[in-house]
N, C-alpha and C. Protein backbone atom coordinates (compact mmCIF):
# COMPACT_ATOMS: atom_id res chain seq x y z
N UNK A 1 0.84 -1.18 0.00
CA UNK A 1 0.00 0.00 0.00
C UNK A 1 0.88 1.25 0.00
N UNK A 2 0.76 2.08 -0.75
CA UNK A 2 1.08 3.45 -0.70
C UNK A 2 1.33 4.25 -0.03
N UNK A 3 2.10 5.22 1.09
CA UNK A 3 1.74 5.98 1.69
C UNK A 3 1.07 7.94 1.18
N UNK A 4 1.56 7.33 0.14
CA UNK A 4 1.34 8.72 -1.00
C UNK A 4 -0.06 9.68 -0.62
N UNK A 5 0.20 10.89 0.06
CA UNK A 5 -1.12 11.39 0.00
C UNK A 5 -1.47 11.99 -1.36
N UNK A 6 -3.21 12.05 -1.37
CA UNK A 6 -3.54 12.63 -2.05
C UNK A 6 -3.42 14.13 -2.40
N UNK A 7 -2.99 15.07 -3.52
CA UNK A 7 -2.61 16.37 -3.39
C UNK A 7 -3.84 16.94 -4.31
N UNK A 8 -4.46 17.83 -3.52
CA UNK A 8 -5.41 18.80 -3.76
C UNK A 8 -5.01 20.41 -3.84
N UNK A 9 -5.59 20.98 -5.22
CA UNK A 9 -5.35 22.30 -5.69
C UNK A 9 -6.19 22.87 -5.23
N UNK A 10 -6.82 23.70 -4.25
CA UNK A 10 -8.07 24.58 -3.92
C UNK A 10 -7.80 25.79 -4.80
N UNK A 11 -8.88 26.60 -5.87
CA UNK A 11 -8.54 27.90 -6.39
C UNK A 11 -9.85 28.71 -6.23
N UNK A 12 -9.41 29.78 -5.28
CA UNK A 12 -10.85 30.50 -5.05
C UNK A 12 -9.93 31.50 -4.64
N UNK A 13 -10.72 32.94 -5.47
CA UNK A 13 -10.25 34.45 -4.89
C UNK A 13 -10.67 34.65 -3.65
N UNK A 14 -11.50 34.46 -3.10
CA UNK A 14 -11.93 35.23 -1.73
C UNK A 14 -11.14 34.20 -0.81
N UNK A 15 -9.95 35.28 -0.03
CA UNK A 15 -9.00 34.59 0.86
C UNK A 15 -9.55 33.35 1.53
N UNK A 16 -11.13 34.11 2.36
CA UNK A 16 -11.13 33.27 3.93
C UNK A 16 -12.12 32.00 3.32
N UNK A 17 -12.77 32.02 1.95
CA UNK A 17 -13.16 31.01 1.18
C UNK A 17 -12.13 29.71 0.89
N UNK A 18 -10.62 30.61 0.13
CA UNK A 18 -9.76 29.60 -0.17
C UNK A 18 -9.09 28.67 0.83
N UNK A 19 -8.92 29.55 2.31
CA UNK A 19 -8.11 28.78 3.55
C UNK A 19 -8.89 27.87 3.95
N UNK A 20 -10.51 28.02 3.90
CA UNK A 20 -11.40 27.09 5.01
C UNK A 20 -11.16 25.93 4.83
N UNK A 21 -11.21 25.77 3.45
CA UNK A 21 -11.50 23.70 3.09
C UNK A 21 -9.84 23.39 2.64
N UNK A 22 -9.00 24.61 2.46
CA UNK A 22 -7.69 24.19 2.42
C UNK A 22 -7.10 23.79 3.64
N UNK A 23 -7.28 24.18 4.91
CA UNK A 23 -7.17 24.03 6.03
C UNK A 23 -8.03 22.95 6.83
N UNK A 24 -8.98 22.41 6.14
CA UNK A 24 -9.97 21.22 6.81
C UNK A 24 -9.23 20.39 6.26
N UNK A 25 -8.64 20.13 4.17
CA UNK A 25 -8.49 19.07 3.81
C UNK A 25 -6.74 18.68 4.39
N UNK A 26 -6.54 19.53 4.29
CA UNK A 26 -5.24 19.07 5.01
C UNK A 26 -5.16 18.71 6.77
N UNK A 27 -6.18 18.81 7.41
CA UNK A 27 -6.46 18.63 8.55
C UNK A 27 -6.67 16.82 8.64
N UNK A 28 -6.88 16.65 7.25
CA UNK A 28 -8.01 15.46 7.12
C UNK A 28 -6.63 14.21 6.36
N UNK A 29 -5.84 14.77 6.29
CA UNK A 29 -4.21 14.20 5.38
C UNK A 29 -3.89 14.95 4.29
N UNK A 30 -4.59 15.55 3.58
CA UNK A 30 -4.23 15.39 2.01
C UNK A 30 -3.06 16.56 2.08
N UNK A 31 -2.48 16.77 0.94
CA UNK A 31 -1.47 17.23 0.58
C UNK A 31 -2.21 18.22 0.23
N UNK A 32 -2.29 19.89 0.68
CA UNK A 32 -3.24 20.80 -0.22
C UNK A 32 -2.10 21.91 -0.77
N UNK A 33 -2.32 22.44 -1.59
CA UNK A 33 -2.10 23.54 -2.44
C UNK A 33 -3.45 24.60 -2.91
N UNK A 34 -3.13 25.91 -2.82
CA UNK A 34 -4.11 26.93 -3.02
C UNK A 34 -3.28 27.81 -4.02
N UNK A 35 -4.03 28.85 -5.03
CA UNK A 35 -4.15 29.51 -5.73
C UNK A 35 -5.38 30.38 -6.05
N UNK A 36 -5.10 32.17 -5.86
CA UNK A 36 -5.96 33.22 -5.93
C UNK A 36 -7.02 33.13 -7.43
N UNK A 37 -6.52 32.46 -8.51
CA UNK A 37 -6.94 32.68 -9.54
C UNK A 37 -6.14 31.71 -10.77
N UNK A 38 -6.94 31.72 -11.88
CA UNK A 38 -6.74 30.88 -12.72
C UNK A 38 -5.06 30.81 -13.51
N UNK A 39 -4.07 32.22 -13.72
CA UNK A 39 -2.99 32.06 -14.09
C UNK A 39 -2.40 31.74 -13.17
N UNK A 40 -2.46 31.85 -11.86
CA UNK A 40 -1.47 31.58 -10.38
C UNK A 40 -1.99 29.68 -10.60
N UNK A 41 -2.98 29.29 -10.58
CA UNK A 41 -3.37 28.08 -10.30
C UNK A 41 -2.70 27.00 -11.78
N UNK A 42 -2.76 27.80 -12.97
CA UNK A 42 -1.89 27.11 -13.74
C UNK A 42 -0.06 27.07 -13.56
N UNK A 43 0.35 27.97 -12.96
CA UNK A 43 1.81 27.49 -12.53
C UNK A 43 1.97 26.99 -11.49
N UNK A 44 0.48 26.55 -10.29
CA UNK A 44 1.26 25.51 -9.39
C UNK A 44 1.17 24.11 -9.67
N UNK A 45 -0.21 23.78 -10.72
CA UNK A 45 -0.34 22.76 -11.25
C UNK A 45 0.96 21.97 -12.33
N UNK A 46 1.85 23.18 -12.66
CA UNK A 46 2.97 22.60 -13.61
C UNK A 46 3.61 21.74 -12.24
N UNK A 47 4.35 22.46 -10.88
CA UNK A 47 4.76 21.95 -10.19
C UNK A 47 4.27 21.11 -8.78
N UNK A 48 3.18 20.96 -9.15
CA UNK A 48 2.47 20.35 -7.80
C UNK A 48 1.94 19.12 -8.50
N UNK A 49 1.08 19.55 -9.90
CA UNK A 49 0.83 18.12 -10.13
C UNK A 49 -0.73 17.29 -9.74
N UNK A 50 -1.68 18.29 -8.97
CA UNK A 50 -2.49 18.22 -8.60
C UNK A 50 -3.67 16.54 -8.62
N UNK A 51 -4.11 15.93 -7.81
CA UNK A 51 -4.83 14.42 -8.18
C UNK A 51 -6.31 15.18 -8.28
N UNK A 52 -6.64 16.24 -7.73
CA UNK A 52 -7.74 16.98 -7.95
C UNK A 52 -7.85 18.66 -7.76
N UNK A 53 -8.73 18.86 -8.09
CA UNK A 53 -8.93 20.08 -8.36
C UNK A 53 -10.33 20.51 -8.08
N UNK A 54 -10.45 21.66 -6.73
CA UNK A 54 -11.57 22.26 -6.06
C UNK A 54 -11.45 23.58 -6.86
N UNK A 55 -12.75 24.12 -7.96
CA UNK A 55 -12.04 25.43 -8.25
C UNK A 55 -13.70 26.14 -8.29
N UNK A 56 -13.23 27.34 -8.14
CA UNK A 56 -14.71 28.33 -7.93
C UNK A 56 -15.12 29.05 -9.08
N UNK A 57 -15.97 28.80 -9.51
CA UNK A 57 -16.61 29.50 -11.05
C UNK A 57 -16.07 30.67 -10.75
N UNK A 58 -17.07 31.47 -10.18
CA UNK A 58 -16.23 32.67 -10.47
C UNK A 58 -14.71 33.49 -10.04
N UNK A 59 -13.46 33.60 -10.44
CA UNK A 59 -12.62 33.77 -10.20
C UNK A 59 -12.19 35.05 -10.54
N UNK A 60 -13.12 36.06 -10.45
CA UNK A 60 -12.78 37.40 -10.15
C UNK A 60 -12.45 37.66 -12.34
N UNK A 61 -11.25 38.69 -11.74
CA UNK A 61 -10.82 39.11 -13.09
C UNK A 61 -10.08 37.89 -13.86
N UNK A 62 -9.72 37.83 -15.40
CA UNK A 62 -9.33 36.73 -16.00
C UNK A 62 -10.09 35.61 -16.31
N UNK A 63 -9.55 34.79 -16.32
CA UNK A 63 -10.13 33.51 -16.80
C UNK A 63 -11.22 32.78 -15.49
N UNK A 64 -12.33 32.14 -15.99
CA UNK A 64 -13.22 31.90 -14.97
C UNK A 64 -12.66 30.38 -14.39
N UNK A 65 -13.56 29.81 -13.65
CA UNK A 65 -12.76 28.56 -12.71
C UNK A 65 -13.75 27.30 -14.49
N UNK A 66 -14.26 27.46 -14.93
CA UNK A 66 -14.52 26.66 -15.88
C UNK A 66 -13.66 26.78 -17.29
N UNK A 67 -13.12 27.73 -17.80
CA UNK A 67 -12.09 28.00 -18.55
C UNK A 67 -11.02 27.62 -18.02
N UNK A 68 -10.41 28.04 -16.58
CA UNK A 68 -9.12 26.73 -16.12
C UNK A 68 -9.20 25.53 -16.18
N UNK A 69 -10.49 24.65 -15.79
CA UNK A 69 -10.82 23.76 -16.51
C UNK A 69 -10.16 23.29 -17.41
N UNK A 70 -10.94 23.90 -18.35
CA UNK A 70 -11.27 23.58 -19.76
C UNK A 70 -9.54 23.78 -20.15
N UNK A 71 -9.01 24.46 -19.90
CA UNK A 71 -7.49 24.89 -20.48
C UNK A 71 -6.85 23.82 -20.22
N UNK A 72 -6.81 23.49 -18.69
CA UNK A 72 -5.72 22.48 -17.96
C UNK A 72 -6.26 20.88 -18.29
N UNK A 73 -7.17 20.75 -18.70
CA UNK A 73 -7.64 19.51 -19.15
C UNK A 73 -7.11 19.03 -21.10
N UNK A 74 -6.96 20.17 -22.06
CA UNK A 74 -6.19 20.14 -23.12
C UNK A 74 -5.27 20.11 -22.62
N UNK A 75 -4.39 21.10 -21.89
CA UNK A 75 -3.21 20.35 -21.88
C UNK A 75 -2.50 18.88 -21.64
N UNK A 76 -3.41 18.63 -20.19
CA UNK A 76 -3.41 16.64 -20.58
C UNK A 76 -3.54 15.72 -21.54
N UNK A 77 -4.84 16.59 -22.70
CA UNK A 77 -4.45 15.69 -23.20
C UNK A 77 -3.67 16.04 -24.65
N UNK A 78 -2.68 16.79 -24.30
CA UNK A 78 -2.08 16.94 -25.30
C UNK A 78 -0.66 15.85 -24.94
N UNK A 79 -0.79 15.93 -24.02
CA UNK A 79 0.28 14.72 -22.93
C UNK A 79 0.24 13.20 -23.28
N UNK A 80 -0.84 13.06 -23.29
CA UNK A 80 -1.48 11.75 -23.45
C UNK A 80 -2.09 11.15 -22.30
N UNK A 81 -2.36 11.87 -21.40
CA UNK A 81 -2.88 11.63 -20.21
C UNK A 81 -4.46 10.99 -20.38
């Protein structure tokens, strides 16, 4: 068996939104990572690597939490993922 935790990306602009369930899920084991918005959340995903992804429709200015989506999911499968 694995000891590998699971690593979770939380991306939500409103600070005390992004800490709550970032701070429960890691309470709970998982490996968490947070990001304010959709370009911050695509460069931690290059290095974090994310097994899931909590993201909030609306993400203020820029790209919405369904367009990060939609972006970071072509790039997989441009991977072959």
């Amino acid at each position: 068996m694995s000891d590998k935790r699971m690593k979770i990306l939380v991306v939500e602009d409103e600070p005390l939104w992004r800490s709550m369930p970032a701070a429960d899920l890691t309470s709970h084991g998982f490996d968490v990572q947070t990001a304010p918005n959709a370009l911050s959340a695509s460069r931690v995903v290059k290095d974090f690597d994310p097994d899931v992804l909590v993201v909030d429709i609306d993400l203020g200015e820029g790209a919405n939490g369904l367009e990060l989506v939609g972006a970071l999911g072509r790039q997989d499968s441009t991977r072959g993922y």
